[in-house]
N, C-alpha and C. Protein backbone atom coordinates (compact mmCIF):
# COMPACT_ATOMS: atom_id res chain seq x y z
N UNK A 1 38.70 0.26 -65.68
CA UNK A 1 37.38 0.73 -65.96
C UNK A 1 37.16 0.87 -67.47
N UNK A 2 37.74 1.69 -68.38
CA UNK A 2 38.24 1.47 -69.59
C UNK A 2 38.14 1.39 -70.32
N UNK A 3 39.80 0.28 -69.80
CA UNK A 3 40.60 0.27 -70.46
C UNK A 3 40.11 -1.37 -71.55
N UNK A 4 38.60 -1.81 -71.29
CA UNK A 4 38.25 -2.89 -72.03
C UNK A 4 37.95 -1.98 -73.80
N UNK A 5 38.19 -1.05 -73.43
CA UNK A 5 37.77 -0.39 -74.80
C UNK A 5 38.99 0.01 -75.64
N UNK A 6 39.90 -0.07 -74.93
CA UNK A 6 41.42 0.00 -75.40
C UNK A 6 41.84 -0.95 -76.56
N UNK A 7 42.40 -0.74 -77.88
CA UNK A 7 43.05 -1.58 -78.75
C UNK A 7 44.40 -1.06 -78.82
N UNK A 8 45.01 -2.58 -78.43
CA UNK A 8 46.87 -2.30 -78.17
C UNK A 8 47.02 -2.25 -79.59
N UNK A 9 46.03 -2.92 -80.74
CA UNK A 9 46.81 -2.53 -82.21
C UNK A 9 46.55 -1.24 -82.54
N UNK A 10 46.43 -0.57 -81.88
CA UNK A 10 46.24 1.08 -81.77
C UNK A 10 47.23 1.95 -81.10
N UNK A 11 47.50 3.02 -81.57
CA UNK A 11 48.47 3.78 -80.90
C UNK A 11 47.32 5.12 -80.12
N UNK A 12 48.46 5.80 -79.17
CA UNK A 12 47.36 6.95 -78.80
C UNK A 12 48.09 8.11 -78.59
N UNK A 13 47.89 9.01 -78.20
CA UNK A 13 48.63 10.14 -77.86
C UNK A 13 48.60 10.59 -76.44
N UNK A 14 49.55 9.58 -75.60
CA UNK A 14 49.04 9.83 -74.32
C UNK A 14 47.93 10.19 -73.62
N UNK A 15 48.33 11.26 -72.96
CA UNK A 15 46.78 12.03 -72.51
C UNK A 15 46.55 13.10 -73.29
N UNK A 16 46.88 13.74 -74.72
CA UNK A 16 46.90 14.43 -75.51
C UNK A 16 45.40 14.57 -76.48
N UNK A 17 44.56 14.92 -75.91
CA UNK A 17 43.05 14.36 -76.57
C UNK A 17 43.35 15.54 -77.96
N UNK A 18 43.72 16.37 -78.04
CA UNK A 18 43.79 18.15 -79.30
C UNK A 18 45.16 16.98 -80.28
N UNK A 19 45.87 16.52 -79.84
CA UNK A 19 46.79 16.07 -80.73
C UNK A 19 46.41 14.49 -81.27
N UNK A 20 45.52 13.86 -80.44
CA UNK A 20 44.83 12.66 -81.52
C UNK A 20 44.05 13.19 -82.31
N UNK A 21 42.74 13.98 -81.96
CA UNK A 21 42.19 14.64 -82.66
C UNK A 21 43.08 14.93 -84.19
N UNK A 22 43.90 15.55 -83.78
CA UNK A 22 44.54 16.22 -85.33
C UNK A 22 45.47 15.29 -85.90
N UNK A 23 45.63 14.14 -85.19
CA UNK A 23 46.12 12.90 -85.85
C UNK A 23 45.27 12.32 -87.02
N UNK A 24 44.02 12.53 -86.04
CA UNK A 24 42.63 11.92 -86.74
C UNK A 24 42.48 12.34 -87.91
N UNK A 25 42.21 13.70 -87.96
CA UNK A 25 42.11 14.74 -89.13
C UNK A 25 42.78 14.51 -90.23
N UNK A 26 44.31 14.62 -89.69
CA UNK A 26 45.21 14.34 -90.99
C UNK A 26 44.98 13.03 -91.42
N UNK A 27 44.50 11.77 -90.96
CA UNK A 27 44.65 10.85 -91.73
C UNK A 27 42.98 10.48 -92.28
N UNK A 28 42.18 11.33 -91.83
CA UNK A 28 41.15 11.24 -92.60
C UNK A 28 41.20 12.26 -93.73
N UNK A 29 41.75 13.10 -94.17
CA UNK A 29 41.79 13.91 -95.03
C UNK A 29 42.77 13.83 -96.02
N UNK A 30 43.61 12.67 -95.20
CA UNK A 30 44.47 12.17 -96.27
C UNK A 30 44.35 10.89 -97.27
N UNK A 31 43.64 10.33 -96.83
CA UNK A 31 42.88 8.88 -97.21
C UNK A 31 41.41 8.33 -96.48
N UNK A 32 40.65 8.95 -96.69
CA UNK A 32 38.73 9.28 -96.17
C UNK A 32 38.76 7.43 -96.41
N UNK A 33 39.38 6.20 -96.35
CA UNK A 33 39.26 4.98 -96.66
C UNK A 33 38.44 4.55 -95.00
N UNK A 34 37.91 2.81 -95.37
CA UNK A 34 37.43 2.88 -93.98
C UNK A 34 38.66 2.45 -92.87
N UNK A 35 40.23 2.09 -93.21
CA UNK A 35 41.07 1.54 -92.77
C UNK A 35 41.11 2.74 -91.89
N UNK A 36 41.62 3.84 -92.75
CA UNK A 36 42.36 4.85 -91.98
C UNK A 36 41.62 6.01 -90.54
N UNK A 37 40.03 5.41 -91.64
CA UNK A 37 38.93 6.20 -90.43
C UNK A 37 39.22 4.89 -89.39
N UNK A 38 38.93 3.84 -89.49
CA UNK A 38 39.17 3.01 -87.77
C UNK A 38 40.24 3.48 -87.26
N UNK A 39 41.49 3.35 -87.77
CA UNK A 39 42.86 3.92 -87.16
C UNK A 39 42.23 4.73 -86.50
N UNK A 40 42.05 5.88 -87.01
CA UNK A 40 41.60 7.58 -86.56
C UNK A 40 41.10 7.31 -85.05
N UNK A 41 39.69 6.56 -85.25
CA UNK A 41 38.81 6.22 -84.14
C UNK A 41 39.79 5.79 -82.88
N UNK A 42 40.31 4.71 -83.14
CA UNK A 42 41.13 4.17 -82.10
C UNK A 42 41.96 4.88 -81.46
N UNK A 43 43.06 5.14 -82.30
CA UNK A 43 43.81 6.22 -81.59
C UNK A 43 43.39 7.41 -80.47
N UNK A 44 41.91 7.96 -81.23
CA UNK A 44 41.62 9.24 -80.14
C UNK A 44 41.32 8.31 -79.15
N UNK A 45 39.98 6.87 -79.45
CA UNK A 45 39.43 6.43 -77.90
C UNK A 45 40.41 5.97 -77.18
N UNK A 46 41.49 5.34 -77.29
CA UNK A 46 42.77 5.11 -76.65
C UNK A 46 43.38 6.57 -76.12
N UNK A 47 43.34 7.82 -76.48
CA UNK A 47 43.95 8.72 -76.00
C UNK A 47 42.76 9.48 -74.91
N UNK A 48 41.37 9.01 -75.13
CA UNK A 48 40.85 9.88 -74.53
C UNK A 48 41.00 8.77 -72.90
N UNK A 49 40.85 7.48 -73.09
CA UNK A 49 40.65 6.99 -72.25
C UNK A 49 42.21 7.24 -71.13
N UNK A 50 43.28 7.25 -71.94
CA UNK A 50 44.11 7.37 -71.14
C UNK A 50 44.06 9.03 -70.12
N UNK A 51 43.46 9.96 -70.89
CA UNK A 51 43.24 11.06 -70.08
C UNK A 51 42.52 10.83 -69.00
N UNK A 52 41.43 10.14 -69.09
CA UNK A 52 40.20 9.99 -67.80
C UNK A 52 40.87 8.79 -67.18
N UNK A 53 41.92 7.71 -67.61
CA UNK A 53 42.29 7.23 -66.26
C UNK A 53 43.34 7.97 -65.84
N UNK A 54 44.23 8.95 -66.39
CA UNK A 54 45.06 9.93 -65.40
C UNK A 54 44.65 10.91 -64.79
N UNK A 55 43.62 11.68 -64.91
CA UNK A 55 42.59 12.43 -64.11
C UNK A 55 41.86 11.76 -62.95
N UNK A 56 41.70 10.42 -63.32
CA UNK A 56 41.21 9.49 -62.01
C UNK A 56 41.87 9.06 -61.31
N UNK A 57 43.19 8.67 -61.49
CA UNK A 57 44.07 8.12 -60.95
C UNK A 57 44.15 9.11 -59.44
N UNK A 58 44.68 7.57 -58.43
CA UNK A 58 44.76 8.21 -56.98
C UNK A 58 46.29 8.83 -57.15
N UNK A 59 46.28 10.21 -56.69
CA UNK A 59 47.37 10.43 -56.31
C UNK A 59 48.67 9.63 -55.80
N UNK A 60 50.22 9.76 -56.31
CA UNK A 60 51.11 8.87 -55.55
C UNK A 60 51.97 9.82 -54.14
N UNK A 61 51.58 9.51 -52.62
CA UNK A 61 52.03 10.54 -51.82
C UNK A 61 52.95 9.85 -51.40
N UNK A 62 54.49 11.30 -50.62
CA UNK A 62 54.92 10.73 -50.33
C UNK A 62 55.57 9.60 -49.45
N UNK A 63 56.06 8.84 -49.33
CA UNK A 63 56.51 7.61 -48.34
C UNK A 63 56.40 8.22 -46.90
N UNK A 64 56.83 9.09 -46.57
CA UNK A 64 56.77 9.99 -45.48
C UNK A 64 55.79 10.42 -45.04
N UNK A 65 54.22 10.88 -45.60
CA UNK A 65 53.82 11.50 -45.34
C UNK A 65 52.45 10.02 -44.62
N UNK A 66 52.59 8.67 -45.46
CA UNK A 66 51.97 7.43 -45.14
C UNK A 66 52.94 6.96 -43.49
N UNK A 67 54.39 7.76 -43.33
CA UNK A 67 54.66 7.42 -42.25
C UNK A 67 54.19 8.07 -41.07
N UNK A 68 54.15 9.50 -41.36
CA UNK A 68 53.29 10.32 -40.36
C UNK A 68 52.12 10.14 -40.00
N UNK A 69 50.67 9.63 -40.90
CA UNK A 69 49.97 8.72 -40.77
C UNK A 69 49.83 7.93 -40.36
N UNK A 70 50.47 6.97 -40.06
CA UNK A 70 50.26 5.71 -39.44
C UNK A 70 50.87 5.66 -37.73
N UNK A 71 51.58 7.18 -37.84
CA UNK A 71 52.48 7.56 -36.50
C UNK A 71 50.70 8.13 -35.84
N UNK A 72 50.27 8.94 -36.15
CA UNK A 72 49.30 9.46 -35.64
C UNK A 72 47.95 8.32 -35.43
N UNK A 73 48.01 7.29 -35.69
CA UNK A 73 46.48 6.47 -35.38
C UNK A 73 46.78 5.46 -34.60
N UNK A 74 46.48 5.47 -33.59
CA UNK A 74 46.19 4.78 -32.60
C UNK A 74 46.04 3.33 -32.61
N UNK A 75 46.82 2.25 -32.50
CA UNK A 75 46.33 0.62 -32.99
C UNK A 75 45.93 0.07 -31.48
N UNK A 76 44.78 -0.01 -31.53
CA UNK A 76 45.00 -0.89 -30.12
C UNK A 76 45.67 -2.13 -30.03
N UNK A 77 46.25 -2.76 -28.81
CA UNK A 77 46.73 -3.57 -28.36
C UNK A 77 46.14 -5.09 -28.85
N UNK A 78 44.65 -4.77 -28.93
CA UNK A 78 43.86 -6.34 -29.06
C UNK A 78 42.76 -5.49 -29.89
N UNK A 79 42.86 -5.67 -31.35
CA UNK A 79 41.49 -4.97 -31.94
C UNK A 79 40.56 -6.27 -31.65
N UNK A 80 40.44 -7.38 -31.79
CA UNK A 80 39.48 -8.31 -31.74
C UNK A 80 38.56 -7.86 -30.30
N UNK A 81 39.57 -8.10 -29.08
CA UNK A 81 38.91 -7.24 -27.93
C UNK A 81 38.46 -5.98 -27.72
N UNK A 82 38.66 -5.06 -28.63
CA UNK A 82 37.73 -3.97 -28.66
C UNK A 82 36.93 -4.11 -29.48
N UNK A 83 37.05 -5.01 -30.51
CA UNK A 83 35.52 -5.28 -31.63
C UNK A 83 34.93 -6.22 -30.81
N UNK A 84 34.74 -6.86 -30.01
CA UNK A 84 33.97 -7.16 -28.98
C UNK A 84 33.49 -6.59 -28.08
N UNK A 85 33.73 -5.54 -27.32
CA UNK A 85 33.77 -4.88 -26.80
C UNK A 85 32.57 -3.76 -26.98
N UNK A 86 32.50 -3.28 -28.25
CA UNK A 86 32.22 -2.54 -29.08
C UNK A 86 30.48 -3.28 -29.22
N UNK A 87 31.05 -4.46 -29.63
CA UNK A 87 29.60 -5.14 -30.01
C UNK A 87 28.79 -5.52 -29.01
N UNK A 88 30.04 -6.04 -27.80
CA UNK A 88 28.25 -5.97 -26.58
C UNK A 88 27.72 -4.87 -26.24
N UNK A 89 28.71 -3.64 -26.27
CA UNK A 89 28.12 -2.36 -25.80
C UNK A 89 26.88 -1.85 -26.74
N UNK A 90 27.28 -1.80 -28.11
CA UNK A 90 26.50 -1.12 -28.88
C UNK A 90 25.92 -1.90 -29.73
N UNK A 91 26.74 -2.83 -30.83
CA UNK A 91 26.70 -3.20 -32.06
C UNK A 91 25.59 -4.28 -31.98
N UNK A 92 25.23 -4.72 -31.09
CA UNK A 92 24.74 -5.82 -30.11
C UNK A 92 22.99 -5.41 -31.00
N UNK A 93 22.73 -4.27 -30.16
CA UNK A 93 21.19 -3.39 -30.58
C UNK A 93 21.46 -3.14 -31.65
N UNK A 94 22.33 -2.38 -32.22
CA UNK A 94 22.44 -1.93 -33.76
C UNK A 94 21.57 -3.11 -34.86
N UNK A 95 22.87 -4.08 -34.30
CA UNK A 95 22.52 -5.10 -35.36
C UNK A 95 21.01 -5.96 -35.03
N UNK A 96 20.58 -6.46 -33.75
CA UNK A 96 19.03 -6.48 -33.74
C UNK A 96 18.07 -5.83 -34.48
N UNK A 97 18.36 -4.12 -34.33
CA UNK A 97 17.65 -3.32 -34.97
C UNK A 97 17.40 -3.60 -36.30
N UNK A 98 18.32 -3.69 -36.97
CA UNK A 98 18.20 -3.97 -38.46
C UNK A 98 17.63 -5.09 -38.47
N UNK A 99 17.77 -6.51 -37.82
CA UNK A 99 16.86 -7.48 -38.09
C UNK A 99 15.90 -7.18 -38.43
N UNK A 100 15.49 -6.66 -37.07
CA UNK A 100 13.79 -6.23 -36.74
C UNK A 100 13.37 -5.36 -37.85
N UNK A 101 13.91 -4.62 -38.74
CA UNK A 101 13.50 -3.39 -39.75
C UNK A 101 13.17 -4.23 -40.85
N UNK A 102 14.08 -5.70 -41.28
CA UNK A 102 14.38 -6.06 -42.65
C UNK A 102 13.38 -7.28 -42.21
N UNK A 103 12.59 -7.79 -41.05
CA UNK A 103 11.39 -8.50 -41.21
C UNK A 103 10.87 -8.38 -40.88
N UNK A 104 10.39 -6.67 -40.39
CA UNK A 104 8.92 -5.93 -40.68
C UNK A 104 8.91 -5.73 -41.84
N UNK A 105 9.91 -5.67 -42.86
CA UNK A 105 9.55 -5.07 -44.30
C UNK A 105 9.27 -6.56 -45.30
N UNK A 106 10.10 -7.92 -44.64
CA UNK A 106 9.60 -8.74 -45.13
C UNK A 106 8.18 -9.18 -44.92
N UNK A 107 7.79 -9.22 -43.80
CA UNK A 107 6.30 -9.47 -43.61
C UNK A 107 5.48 -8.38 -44.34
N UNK A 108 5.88 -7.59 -44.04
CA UNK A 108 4.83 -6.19 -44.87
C UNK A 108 4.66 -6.57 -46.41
N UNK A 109 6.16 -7.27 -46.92
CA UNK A 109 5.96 -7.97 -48.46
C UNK A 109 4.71 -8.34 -48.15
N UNK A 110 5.08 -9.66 -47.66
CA UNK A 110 4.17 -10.98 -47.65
C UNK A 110 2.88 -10.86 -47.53
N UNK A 111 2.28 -9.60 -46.71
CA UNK A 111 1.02 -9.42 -46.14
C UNK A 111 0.55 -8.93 -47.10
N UNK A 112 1.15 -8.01 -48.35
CA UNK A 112 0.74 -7.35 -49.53
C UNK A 112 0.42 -8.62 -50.96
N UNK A 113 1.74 -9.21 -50.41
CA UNK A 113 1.27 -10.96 -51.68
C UNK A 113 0.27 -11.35 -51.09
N UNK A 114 0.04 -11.66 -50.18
CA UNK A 114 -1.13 -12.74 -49.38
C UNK A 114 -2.87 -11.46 -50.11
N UNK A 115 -2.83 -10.85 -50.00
CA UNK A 115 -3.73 -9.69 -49.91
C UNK A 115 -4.44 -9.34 -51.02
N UNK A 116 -3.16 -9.26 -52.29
CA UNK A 116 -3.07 -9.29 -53.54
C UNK A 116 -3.85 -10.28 -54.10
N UNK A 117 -3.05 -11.67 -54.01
CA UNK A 117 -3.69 -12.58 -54.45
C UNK A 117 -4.72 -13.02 -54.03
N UNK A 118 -5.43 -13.27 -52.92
CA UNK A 118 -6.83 -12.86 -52.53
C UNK A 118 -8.12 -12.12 -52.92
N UNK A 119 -7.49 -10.69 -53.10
CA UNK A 119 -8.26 -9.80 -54.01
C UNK A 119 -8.48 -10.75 -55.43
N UNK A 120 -7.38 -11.21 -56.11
CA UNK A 120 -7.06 -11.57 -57.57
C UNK A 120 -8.29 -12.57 -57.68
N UNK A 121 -8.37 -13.70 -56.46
CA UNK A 121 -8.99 -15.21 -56.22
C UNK A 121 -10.80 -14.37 -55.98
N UNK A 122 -10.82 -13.92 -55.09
CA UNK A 122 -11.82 -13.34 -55.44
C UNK A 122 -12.52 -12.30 -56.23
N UNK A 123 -11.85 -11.55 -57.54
CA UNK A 123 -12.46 -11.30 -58.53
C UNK A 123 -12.89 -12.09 -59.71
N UNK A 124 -12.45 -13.33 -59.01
CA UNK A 124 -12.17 -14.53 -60.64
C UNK A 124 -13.10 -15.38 -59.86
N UNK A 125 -13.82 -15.50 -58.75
CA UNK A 125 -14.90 -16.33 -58.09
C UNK A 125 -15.93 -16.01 -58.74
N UNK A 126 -16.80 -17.27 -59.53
CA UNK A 126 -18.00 -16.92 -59.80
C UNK A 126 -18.95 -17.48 -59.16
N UNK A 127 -19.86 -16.91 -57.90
CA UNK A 127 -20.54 -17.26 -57.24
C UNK A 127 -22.02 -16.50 -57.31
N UNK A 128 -22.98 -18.20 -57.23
CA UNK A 128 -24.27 -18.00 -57.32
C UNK A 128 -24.45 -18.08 -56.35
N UNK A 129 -25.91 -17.12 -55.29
CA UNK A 129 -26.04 -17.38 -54.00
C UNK A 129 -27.58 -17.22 -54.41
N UNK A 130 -28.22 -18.27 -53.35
CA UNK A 130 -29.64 -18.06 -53.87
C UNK A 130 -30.48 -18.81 -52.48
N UNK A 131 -31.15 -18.20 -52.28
CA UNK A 131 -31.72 -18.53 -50.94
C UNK A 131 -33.05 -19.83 -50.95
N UNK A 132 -32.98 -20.51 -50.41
CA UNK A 132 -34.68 -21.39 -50.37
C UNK A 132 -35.31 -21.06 -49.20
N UNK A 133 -36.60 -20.81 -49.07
CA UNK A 133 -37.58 -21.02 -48.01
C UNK A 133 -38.76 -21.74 -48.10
């Protein structure tokens, strides 16, 4: 996520964001140049980023506890035959339903373009009407 902001010619301070910081400090106060201010920069965004991907990072659990897990869930015998199963019973209407929702909303577009541009065609009509008797 990142880590595109990461420069490997950069060092960082782990997840230490208070100790790049004062990395930073000292070498801006030791040489205010623009070399040493990029250093500075890098280093913290490299340290900050490594904090927010170890704060994000998924937990590592243990081996055991993915075995007890997988002891407790149920695999059926034939998932294909219960995802069939599944779909004439239910999934069958489900998924009709949504058809039916996503082209009433397409027609409802269309009926609003058709409607639109109509209105548009007839404000731009210039019509003379004039009667003889």
């Amino acid at each position: 996520m990142l880590n595109q902001y990461k420069n490997n010619l950069f060092g960082d301070r782990g997840t230490d964001i208070q100790s790049a910081l004062n990395y930073a400090n000292r070498l801006l106060s030791a040489a205010p140049d623009s070399a040493s201010g990029f250093t500075a920069l890098h280093v913290v965004l490299n340290t900050v980023i490594n904090a927010v991907e170890a704060q994000s990072a998924v937990p590592d659990y243990p081996a055991d506890l993915a075995a007890d897990v997988a002891a407790d869930v149920a695999v059926p015998a034939d998932p294909r035959a219960m995802f069939l199963d599944w779909l004439n019973a239910e999934g069958r209407a489900m998924i009709l339903e949504e058809i039916e929702d996503r082209l009433d909303t397409i027609r409802e577009e269309i009926d609003d373009k058709i409607s639109d541009r109509l209105a548009e065609d007839l404000e731009n009509l210039d019509i003379t009407v004039s009667f003889n008797r």
